[in-house]
N, C-alpha and C. Protein backbone atom coordinates (compact mmCIF):
# COMPACT_ATOMS: atom_id res chain seq x y z
N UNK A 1 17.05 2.81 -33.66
CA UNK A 1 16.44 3.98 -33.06
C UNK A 1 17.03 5.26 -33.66
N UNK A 2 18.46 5.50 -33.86
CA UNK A 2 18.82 5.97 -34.15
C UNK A 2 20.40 6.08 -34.35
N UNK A 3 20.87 6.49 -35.63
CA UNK A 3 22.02 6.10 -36.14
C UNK A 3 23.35 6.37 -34.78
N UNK A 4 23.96 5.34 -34.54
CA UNK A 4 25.24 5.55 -33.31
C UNK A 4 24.78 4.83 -32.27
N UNK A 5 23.41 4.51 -31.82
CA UNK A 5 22.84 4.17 -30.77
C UNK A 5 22.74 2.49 -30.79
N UNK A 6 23.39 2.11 -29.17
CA UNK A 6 23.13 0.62 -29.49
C UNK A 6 22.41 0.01 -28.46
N UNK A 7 21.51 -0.84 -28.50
CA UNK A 7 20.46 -1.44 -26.99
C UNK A 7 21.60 -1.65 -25.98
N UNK A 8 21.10 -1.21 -25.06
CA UNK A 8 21.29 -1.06 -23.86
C UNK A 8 20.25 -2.30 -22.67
N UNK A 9 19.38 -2.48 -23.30
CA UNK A 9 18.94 -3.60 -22.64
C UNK A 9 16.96 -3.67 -22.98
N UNK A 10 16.62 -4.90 -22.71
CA UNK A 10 15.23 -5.16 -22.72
C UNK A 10 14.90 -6.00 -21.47
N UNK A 11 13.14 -5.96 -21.31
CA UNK A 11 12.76 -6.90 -20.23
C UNK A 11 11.32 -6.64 -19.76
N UNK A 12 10.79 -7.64 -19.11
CA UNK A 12 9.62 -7.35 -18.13
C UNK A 12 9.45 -6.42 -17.27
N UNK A 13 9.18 -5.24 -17.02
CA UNK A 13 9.12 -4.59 -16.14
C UNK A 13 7.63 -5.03 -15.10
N UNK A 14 7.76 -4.76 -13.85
CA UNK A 14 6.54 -4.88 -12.77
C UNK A 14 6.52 -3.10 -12.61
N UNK A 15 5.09 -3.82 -11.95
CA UNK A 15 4.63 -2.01 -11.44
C UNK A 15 5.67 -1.21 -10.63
N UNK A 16 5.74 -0.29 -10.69
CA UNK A 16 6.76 0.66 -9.77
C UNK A 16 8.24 0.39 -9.97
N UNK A 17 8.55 -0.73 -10.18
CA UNK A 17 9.95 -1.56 -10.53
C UNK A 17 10.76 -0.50 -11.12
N UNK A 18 12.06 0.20 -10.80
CA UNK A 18 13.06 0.73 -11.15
C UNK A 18 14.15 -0.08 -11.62
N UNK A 19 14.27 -0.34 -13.21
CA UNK A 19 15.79 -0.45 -13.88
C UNK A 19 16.96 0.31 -13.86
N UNK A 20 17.37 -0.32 -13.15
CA UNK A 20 18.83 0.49 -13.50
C UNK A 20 19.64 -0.27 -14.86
N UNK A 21 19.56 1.41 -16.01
CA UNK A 21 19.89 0.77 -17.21
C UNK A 21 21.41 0.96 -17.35
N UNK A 22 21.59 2.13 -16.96
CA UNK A 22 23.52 2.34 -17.41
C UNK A 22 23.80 3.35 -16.62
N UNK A 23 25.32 3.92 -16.87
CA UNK A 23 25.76 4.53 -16.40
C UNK A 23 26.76 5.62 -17.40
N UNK A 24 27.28 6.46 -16.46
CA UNK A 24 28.60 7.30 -17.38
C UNK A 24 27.92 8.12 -18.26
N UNK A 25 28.56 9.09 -19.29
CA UNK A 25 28.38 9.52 -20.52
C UNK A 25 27.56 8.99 -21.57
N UNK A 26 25.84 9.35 -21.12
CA UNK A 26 25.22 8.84 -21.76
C UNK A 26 24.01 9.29 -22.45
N UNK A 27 23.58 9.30 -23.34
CA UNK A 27 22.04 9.33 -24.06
C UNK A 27 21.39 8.37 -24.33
N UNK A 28 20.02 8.35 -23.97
CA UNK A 28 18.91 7.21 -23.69
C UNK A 28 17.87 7.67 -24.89
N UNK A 29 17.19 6.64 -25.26
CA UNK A 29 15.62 6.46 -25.64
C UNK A 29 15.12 5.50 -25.27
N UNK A 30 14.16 5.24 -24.89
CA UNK A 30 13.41 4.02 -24.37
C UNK A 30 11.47 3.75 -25.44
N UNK A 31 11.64 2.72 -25.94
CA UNK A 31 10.51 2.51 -26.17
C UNK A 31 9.45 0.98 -25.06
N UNK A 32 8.03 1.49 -25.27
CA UNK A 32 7.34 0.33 -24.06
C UNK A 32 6.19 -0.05 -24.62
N UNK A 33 5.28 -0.88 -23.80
CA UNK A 33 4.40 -0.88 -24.02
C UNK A 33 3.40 0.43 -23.73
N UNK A 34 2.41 0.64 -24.61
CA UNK A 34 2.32 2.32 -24.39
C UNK A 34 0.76 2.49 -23.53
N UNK A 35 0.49 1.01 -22.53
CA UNK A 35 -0.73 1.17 -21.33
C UNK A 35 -0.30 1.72 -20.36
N UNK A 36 1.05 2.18 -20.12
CA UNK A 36 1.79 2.08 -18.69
C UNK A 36 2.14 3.61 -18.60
N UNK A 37 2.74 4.66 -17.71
CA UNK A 37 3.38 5.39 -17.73
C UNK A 37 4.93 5.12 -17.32
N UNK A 38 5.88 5.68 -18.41
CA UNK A 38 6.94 5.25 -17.96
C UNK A 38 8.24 6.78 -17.74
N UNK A 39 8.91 6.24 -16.72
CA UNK A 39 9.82 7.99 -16.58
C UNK A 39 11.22 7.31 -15.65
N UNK A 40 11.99 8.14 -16.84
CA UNK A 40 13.40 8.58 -17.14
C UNK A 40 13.95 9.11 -15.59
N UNK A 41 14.64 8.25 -14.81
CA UNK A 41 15.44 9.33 -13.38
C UNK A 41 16.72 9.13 -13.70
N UNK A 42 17.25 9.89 -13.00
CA UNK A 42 18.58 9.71 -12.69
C UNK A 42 19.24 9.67 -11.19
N UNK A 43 20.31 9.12 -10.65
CA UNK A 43 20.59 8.70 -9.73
C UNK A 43 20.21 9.38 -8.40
N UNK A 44 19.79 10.03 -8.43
CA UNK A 44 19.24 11.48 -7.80
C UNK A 44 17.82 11.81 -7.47
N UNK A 45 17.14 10.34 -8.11
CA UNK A 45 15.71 10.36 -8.26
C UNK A 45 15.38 12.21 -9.23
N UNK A 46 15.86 12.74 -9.71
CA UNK A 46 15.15 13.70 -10.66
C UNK A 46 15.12 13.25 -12.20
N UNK A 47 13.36 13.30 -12.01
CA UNK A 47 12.73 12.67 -13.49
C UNK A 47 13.56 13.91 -14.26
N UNK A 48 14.17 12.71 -15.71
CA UNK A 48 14.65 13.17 -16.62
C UNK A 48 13.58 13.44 -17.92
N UNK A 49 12.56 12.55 -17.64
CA UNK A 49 11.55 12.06 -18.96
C UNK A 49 10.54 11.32 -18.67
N UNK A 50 9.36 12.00 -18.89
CA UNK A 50 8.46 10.74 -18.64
C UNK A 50 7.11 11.07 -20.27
N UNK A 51 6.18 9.92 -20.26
CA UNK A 51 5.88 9.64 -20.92
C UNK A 51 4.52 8.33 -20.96
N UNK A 52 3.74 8.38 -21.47
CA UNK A 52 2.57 7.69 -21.53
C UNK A 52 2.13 6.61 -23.14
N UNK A 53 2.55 7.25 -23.95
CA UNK A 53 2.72 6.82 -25.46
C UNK A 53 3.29 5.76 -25.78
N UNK A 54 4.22 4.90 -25.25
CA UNK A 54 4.85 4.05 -25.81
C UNK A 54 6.52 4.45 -26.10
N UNK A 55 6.59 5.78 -26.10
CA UNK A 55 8.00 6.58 -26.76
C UNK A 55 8.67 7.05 -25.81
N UNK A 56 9.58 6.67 -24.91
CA UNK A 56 9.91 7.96 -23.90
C UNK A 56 11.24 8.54 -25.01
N UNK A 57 10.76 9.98 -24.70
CA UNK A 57 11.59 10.66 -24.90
C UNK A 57 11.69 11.09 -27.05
N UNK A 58 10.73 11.18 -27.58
CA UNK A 58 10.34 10.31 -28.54
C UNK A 58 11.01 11.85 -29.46
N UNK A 59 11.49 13.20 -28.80
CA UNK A 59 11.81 14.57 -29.20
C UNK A 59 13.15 14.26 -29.46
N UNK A 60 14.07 13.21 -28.83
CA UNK A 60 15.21 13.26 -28.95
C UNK A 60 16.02 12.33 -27.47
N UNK A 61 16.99 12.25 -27.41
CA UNK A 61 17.40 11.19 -26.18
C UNK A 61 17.64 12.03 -24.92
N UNK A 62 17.51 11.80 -23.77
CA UNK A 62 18.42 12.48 -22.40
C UNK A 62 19.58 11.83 -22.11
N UNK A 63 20.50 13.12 -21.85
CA UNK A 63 21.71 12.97 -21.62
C UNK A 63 22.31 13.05 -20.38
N UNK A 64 23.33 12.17 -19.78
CA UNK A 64 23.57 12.20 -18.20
C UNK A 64 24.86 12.32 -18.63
N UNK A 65 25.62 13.21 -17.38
CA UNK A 65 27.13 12.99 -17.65
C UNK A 65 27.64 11.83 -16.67
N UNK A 66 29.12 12.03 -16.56
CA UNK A 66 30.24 10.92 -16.31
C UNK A 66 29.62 10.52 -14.78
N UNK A 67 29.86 9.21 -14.24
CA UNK A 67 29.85 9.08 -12.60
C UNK A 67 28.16 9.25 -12.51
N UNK A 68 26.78 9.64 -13.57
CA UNK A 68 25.40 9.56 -13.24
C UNK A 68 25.22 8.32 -13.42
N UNK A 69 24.36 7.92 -12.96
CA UNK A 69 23.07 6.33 -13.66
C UNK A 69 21.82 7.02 -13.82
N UNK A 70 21.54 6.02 -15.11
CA UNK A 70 20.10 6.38 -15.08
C UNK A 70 19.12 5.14 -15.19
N UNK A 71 17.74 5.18 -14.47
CA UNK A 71 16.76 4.12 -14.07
C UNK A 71 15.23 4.44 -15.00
N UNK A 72 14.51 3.75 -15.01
CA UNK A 72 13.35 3.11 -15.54
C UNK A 72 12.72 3.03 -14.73
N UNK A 73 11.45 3.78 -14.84
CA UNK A 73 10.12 3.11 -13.19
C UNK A 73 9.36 3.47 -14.23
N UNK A 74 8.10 2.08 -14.07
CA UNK A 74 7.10 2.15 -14.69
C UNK A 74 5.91 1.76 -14.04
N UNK A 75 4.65 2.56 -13.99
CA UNK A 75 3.16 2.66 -13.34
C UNK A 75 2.94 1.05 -13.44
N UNK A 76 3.13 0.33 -14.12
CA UNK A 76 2.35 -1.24 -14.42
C UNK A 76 3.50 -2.13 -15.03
N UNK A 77 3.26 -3.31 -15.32
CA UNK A 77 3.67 -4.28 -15.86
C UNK A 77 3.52 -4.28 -17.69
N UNK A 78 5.04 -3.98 -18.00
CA UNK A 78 5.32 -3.58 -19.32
C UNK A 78 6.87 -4.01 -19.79
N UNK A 79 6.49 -4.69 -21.37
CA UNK A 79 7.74 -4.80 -22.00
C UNK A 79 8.50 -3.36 -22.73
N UNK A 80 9.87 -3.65 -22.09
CA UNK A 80 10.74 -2.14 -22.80
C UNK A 80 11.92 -2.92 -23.43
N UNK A 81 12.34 -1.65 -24.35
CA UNK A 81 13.61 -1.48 -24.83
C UNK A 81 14.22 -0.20 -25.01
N UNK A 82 15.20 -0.28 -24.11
CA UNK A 82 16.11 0.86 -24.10
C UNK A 82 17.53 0.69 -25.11
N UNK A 83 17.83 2.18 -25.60
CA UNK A 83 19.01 2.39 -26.55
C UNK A 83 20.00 3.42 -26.06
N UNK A 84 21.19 2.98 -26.52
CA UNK A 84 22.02 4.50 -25.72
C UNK A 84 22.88 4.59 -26.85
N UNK A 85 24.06 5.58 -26.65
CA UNK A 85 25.04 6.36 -27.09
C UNK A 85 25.91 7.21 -26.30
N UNK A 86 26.61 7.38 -26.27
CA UNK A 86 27.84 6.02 -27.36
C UNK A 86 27.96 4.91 -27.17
């Protein structure tokens, strides 16, 4: 995805279904299947990123600091892969 960045995880997502992908000092990209809408929260429920294309976040990664998580909710049933850094 991009140079430094290492998967963070893949999977089936269901409709509405929230991943919780990581935590701490982090930057995300997520790619999906691109029928679904998919969006970026953080522990706080405030969308970080959302997206319809297949690309979330496709300008560059979102960044959470120390002690955040950040989750995955997607409109439908869709394969993802998420990447982080560091």
């Amino acid at each position: 995805m991009a140079p430094g960045m290492r998967e963070l995880g893949r999977g089936m997502a269901t409709q509405h279904e929230a991943v919780d992908l990581a935590s701490g000092e982090l930057c995300v990209r997520v790619v999906f299947d691109g029928a679904v809408r998919a969006e970026l929260l953080d522990d706080r429920g405030v969308v970080l990123g959302t997206s319809t294309t297949g690309v979330l976040l496709s300008r560059g990664p979102v960044c959470v600091g120390r002690g955040r998580r950040i989750k995955l909710r997607f409109s439908g049933p869709t394969h993802w892969i998420a990447w982080g850094a560091p």
